[in-house]
N, C-alpha and C. Protein backbone atom coordinates (compact mmCIF):
# COMPACT_ATOMS: atom_id res chain seq x y z
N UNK A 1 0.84 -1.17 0.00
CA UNK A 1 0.00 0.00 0.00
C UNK A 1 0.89 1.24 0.00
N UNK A 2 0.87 2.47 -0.99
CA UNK A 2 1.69 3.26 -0.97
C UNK A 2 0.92 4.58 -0.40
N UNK A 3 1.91 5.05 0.56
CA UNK A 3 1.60 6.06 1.65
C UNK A 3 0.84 6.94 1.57
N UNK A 4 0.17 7.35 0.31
CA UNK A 4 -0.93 8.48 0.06
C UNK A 4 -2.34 7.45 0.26
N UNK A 5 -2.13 6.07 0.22
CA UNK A 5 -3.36 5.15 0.02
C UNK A 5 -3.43 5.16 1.60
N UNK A 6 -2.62 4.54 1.91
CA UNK A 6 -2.28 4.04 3.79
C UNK A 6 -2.99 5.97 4.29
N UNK A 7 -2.55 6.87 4.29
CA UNK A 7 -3.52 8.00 4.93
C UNK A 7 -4.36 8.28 4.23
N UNK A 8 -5.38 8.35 3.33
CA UNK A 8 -6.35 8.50 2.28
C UNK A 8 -7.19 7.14 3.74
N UNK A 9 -7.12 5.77 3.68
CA UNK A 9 -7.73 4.68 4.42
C UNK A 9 -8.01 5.68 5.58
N UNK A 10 -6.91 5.47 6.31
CA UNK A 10 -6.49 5.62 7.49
C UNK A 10 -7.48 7.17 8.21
N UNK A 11 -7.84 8.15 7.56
CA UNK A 11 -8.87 9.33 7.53
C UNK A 11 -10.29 8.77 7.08
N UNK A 12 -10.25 7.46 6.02
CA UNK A 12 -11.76 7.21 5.65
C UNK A 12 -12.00 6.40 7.11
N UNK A 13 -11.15 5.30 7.82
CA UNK A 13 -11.69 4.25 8.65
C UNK A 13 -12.05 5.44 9.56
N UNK A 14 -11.23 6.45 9.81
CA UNK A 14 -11.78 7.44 11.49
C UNK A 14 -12.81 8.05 11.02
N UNK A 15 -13.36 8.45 9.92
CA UNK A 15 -14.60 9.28 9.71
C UNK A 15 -15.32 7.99 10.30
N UNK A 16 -15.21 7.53 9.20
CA UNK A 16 -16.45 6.27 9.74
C UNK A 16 -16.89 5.89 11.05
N UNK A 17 -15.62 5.38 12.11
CA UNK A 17 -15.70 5.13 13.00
C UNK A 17 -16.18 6.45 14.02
N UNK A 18 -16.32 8.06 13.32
CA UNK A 18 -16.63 9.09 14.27
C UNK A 18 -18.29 9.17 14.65
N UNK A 19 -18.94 8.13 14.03
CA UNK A 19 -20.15 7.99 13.98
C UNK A 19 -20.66 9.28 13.61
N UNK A 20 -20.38 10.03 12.69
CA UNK A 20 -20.93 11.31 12.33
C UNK A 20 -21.61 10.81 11.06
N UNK A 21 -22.72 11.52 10.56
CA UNK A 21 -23.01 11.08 9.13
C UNK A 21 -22.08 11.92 8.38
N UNK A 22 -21.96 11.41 6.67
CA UNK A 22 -21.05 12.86 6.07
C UNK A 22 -21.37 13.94 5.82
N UNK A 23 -22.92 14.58 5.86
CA UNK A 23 -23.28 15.48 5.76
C UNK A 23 -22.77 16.38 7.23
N UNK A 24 -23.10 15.82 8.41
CA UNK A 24 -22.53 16.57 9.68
C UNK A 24 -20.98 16.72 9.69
N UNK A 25 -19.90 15.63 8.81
CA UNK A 25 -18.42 15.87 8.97
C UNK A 25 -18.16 16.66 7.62
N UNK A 26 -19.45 17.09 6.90
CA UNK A 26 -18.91 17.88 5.73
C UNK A 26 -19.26 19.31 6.47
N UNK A 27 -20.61 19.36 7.23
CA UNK A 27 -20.23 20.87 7.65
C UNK A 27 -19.22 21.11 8.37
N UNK A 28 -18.65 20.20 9.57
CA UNK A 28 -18.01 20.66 9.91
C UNK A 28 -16.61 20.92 9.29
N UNK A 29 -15.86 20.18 8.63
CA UNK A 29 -15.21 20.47 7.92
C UNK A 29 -15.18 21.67 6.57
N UNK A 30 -16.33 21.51 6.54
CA UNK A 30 -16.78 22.58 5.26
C UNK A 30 -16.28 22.45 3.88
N UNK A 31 -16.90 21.65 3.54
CA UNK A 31 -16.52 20.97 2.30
C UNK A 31 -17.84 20.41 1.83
N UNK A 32 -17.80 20.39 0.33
CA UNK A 32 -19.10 19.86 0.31
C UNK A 32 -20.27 18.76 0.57
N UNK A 33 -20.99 18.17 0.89
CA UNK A 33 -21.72 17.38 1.48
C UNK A 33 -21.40 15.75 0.00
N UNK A 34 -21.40 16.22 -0.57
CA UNK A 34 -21.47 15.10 -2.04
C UNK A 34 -20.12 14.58 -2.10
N UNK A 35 -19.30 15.46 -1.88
CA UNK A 35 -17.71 15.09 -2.00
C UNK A 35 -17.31 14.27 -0.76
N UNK A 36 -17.87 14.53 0.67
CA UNK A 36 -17.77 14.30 1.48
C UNK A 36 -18.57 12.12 1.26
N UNK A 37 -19.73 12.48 1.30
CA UNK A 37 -20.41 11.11 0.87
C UNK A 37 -19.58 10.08 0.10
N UNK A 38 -18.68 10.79 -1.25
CA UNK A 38 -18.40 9.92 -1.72
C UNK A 38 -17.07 9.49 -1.17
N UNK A 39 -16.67 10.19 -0.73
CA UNK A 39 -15.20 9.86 0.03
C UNK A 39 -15.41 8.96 0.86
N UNK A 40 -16.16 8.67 2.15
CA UNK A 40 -16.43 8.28 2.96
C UNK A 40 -17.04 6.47 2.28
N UNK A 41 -17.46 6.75 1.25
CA UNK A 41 -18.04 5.54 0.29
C UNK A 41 -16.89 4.91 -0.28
N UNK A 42 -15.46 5.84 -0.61
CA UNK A 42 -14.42 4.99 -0.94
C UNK A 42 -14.35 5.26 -2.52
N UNK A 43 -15.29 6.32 -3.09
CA UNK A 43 -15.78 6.44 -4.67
C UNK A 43 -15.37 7.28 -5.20
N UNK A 44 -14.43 8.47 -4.37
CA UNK A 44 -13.67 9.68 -4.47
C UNK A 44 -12.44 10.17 -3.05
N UNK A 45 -12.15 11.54 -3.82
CA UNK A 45 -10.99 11.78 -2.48
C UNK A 45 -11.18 13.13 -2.45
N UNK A 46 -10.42 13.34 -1.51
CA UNK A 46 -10.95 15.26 -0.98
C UNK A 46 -9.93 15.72 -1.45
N UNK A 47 -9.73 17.18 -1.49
CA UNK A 47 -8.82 18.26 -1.90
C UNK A 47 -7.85 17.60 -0.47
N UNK A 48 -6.48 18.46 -0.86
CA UNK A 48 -5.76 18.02 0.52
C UNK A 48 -5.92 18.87 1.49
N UNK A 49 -6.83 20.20 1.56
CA UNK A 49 -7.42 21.25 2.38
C UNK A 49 -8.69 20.87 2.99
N UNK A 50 -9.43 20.18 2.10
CA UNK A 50 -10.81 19.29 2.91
C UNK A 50 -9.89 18.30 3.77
N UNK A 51 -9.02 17.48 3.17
CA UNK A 51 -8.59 16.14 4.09
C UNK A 51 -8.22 16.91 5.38
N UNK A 52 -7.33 18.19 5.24
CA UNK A 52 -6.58 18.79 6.27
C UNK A 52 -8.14 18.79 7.63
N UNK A 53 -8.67 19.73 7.13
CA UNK A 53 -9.71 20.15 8.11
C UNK A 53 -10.52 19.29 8.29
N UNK A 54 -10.44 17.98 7.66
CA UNK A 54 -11.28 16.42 8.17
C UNK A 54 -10.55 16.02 9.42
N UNK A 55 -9.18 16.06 9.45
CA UNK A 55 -8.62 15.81 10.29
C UNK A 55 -8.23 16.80 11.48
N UNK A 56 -8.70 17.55 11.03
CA UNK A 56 -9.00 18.56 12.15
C UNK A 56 -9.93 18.26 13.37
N UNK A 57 -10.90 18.05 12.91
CA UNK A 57 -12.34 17.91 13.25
C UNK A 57 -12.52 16.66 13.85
N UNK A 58 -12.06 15.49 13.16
CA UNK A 58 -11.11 14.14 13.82
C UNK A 58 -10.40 13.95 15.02
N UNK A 59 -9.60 15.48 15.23
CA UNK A 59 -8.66 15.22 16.13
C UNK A 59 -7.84 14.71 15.78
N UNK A 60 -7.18 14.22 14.39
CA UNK A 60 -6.19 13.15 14.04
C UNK A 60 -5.18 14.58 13.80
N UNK A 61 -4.05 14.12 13.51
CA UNK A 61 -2.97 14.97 13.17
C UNK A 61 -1.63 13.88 12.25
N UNK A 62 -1.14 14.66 11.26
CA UNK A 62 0.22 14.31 10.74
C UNK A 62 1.06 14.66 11.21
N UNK A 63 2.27 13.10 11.76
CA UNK A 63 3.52 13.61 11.80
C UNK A 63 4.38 12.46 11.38
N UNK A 64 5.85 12.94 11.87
CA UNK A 64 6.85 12.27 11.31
C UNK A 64 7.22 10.84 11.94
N UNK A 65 7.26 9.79 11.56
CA UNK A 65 7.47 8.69 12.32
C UNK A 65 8.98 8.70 12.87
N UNK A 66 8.80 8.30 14.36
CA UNK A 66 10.18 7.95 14.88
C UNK A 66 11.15 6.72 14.53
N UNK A 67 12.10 6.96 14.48
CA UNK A 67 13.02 5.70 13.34
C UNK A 67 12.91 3.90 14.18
N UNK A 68 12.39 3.54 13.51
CA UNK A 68 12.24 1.74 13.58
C UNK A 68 10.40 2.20 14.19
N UNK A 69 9.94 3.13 13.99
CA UNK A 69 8.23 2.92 14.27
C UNK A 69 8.06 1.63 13.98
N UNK A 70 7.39 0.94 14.38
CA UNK A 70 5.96 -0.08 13.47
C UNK A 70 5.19 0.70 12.99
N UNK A 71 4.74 0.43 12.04
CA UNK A 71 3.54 0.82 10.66
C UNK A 71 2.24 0.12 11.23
N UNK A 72 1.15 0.33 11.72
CA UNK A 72 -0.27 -0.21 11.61
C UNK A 72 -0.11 -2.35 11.93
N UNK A 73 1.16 -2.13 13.00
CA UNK A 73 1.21 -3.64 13.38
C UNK A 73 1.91 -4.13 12.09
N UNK A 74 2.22 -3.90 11.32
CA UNK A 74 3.73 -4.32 10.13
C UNK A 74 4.77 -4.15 11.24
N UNK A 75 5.56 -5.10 11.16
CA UNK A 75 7.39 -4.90 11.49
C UNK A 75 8.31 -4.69 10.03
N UNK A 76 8.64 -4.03 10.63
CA UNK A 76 9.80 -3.76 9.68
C UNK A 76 10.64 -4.91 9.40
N UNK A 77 11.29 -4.98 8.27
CA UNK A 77 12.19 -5.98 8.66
C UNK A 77 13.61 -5.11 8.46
N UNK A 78 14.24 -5.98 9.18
CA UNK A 78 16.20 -5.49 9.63
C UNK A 78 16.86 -6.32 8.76
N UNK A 79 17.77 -5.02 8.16
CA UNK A 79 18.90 -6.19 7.36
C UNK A 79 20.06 -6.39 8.35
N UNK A 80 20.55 -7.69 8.14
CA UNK A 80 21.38 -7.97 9.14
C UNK A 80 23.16 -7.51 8.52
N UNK A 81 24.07 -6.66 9.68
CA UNK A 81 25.59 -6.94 8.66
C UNK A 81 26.06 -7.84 9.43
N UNK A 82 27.09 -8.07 8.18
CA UNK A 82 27.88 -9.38 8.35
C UNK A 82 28.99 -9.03 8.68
C-alpha cells in the first residue's frame, strides 16, 4: 500500500468510526456534502485542504514517524551486517 493510500484509508476508517453522518463531517469540515459522501463511500478523495480540516475535526494529526516505528502492526524488517 503506498503512503498516500495508507492516509487516504487511514482518515476514511476514522470518519467512519466518528459515527458522524457525512453530511454533519462535511459541515463541519466545510466541504461539500457530495464530496464528502463519496469519500467516505471509498468512490472519491478530498482536496488536501478538505482532508486537512477532516482531520481537524477528527482530532487526528500528521507527523513524522520515529526511526524503527511499526507501521499499523507491520514490522519492519532489519537487514542484518555481516
Amino acid at each position: 500500500m503506498e503512503l498516500k493510500d495508507e492516509i487516504t484509508e487511514t482518515l476514511r476508517r476514522a470518519a467512519l468510526a466518528s459515527g458522524r453522518t457525512s453530511y454533519a463531517l462535511s459541515r463541519a469540515a466545510k466541504t461539500s456534502s457530495a464530496a464528502m459522501w463519496m469519500f467516505t463511500r471509498g468512490k472519491g478523495n478530498l482536496s488536501l485542504t478538505a482532508a486537512g480540516r477532516l482531520a481537524c475535526v477528527l482530532g487526528l494529526e500528521l507527523r513524522k514517524k520515529r526511526k524503527g516505528q511499526v507501521e499499523h502492526g507491520k514490522h519492519r524488517k532489519r537487514s542484518r551486517r555481516t
